[in-house]
N, C-alpha and C. Protein backbone atom coordinates (compact mmCIF):
# COMPACT_ATOMS: atom_id res chain seq x y z
N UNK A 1 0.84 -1.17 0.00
CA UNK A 1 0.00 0.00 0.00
C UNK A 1 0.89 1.24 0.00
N UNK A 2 0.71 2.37 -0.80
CA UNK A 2 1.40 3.56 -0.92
C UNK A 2 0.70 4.44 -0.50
N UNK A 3 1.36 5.03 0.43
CA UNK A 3 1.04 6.09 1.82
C UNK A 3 1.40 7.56 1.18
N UNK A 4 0.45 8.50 1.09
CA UNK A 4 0.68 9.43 0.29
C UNK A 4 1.66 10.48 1.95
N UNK A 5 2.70 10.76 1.51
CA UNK A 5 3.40 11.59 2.47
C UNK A 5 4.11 13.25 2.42
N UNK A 6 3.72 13.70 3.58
CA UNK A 6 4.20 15.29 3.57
C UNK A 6 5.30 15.29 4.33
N UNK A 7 5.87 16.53 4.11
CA UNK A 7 7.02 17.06 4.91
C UNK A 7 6.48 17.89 6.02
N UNK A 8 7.01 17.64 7.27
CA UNK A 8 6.91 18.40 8.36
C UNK A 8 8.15 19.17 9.19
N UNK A 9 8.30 20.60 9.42
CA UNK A 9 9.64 20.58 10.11
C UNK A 9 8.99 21.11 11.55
N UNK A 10 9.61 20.26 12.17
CA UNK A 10 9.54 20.41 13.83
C UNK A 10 10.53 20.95 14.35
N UNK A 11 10.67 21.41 15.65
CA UNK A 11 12.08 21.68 16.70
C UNK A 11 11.83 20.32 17.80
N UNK A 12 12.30 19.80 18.16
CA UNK A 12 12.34 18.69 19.42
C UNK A 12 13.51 19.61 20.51
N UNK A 13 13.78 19.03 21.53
CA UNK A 13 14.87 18.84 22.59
C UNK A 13 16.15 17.95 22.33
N UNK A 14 17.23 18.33 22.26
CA UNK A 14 18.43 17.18 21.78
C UNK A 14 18.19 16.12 21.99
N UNK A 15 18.02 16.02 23.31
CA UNK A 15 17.91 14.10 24.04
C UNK A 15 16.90 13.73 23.25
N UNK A 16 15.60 14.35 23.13
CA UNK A 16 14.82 13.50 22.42
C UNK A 16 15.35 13.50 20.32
N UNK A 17 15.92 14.07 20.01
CA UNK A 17 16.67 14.09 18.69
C UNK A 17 17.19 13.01 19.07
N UNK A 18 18.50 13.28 19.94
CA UNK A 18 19.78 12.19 20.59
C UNK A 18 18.83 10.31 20.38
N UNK A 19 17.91 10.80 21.27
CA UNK A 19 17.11 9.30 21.40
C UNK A 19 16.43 8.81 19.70
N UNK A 20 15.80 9.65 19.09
CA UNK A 20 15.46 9.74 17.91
C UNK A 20 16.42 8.99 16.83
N UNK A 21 17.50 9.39 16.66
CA UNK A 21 18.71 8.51 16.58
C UNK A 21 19.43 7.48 16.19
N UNK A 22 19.29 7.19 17.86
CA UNK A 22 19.89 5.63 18.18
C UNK A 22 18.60 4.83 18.37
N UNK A 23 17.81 5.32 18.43
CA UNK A 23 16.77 4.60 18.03
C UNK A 23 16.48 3.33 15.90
N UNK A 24 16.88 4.91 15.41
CA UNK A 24 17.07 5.18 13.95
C UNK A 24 17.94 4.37 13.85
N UNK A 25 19.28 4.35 14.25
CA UNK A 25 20.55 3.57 13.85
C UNK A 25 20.24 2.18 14.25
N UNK A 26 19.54 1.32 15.53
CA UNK A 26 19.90 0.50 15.98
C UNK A 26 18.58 -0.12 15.06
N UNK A 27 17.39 -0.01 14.71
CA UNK A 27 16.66 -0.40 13.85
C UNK A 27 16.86 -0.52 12.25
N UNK A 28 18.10 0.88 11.66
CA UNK A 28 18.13 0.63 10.34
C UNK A 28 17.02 1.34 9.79
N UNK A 29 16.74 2.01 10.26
CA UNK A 29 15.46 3.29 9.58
C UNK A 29 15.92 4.63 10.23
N UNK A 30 15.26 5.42 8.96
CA UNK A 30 15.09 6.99 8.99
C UNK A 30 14.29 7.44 10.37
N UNK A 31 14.98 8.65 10.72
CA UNK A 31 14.46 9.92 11.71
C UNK A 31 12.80 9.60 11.67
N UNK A 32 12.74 10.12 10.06
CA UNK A 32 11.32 10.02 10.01
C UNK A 32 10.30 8.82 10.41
N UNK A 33 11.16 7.59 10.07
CA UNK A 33 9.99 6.74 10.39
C UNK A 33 10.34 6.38 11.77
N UNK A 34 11.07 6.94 12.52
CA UNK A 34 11.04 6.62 13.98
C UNK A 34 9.90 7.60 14.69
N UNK A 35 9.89 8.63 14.08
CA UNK A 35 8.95 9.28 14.76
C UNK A 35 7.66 9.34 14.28
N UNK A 36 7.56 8.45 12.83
CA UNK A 36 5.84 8.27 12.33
C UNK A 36 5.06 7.53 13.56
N UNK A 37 6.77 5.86 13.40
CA UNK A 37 6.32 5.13 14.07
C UNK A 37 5.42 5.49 15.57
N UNK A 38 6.29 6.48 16.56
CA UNK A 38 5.69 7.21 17.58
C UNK A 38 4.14 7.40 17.63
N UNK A 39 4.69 8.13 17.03
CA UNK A 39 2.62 8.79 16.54
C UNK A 39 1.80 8.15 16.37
N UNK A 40 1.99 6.50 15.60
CA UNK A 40 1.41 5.77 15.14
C UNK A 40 1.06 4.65 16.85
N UNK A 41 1.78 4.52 17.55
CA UNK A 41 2.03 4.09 18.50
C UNK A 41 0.91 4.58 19.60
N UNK A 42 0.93 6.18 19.81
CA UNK A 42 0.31 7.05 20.45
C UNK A 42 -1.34 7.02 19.83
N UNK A 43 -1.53 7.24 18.73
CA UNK A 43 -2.45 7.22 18.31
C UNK A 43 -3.35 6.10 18.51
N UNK A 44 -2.63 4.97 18.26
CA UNK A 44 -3.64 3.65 18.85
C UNK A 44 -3.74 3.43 20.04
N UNK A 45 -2.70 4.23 20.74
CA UNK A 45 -3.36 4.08 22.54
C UNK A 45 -4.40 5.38 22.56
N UNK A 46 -3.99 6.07 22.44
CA UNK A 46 -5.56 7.32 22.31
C UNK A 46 -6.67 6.77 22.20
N UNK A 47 -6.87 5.64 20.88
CA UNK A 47 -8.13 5.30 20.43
C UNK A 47 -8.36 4.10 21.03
N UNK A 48 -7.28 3.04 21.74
CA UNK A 48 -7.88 1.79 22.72
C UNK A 48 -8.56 2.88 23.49
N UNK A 49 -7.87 3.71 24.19
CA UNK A 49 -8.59 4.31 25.70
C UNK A 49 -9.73 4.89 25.81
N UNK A 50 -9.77 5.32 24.19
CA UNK A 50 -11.34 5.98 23.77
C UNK A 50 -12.31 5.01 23.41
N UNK A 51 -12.17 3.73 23.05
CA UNK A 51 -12.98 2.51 23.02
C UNK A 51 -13.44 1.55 24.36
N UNK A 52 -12.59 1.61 25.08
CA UNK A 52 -12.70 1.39 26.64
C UNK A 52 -13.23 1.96 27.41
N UNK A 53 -12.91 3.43 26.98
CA UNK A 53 -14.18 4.48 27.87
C UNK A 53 -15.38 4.38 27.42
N UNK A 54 -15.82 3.86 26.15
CA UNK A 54 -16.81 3.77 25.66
C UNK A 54 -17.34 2.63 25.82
N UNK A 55 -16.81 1.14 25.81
CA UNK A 55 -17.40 0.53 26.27
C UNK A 55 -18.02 0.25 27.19
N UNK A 56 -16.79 0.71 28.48
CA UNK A 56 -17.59 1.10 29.84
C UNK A 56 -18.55 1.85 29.79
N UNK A 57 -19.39 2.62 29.51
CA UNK A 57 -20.04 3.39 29.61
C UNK A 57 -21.36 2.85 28.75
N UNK A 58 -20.72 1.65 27.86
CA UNK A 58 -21.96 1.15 27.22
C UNK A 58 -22.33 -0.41 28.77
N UNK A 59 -21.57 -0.42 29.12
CA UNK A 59 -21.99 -1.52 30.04
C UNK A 59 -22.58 -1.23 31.27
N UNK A 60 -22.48 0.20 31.40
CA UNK A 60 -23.01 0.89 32.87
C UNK A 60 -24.67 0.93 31.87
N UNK A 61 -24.88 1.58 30.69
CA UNK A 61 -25.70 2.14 30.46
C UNK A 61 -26.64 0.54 30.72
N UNK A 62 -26.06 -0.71 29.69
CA UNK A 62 -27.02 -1.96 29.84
C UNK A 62 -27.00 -1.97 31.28
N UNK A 63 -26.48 -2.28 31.97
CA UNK A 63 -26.75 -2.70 33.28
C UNK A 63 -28.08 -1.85 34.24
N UNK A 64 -27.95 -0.92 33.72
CA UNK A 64 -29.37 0.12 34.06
C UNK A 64 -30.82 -0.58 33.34
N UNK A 65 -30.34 -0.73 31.98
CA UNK A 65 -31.67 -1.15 31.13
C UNK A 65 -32.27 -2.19 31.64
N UNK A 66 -30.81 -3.60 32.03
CA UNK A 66 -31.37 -4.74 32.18
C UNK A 66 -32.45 -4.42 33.78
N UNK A 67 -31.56 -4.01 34.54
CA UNK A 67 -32.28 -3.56 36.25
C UNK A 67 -33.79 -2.87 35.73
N UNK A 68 -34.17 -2.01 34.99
CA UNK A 68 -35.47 -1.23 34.70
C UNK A 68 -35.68 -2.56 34.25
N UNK A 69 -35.64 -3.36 33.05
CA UNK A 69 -36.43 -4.26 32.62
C UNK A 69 -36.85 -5.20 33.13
N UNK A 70 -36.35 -5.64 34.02
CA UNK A 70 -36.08 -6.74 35.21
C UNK A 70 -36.93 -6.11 36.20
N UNK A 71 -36.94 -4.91 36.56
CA UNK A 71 -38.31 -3.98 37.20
C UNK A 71 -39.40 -4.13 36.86
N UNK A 72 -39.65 -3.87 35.48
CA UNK A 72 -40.97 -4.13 34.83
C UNK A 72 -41.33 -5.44 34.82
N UNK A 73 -40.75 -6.37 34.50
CA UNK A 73 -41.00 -7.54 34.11
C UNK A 73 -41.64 -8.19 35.42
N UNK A 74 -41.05 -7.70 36.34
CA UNK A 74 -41.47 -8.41 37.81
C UNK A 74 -42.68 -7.56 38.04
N UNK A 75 -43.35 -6.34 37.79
CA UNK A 75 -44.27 -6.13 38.22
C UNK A 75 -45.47 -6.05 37.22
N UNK A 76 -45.11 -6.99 35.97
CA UNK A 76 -46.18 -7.14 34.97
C UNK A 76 -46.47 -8.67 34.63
N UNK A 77 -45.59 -9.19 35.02
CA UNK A 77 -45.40 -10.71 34.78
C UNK A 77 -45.95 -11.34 35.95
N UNK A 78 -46.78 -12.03 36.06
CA UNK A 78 -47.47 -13.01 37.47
C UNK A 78 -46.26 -13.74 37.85
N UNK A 79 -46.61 -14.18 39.17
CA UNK A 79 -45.68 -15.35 39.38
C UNK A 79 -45.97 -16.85 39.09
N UNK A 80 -44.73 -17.37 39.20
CA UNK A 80 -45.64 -18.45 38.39
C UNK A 80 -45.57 -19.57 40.07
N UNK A 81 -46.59 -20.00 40.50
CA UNK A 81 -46.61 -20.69 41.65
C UNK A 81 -47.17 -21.97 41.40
């Protein structure tokens, strides 16, 4: 797949250049794809944590529905004796 790509110029902090690097050297890839990689890294934890918050929040919401329905049901449904 061909990734259509731009140029970006940033400033960083040395150490993180420095780390940028030897990062670069000890893998055998470019500056650049050490720091796509980053982003790319960051970005899928952003979006687990935003799927997790969301799920939770879908399981609080059922857990309400089932309790109301489970309400109703008991006070429309006979017992069965």
């Amino acid at each position: 797949m061909v990734m259509k790509v731009e140029k970006l110029t940033i400033s960083l902090p040395k150490d993180l250049i420095a780390l940028t690097d030897k990062i670069a050297k000890e893998r055998g890839i470019s500056r650049s794809k050490v720091v796509s990689a980053c982003l790319q890294e960051f970005a899928e934890k952003r979006l687990r944590a935003e799927m997790e918050e969301g799920y939770r929040a879908m399981a609080e919401e059922q857990k309400r529905f089932a309790k109301m329905s489970f309400e109703l049901q008991r006070r429309t449904v006979p017992k069965w004796e």
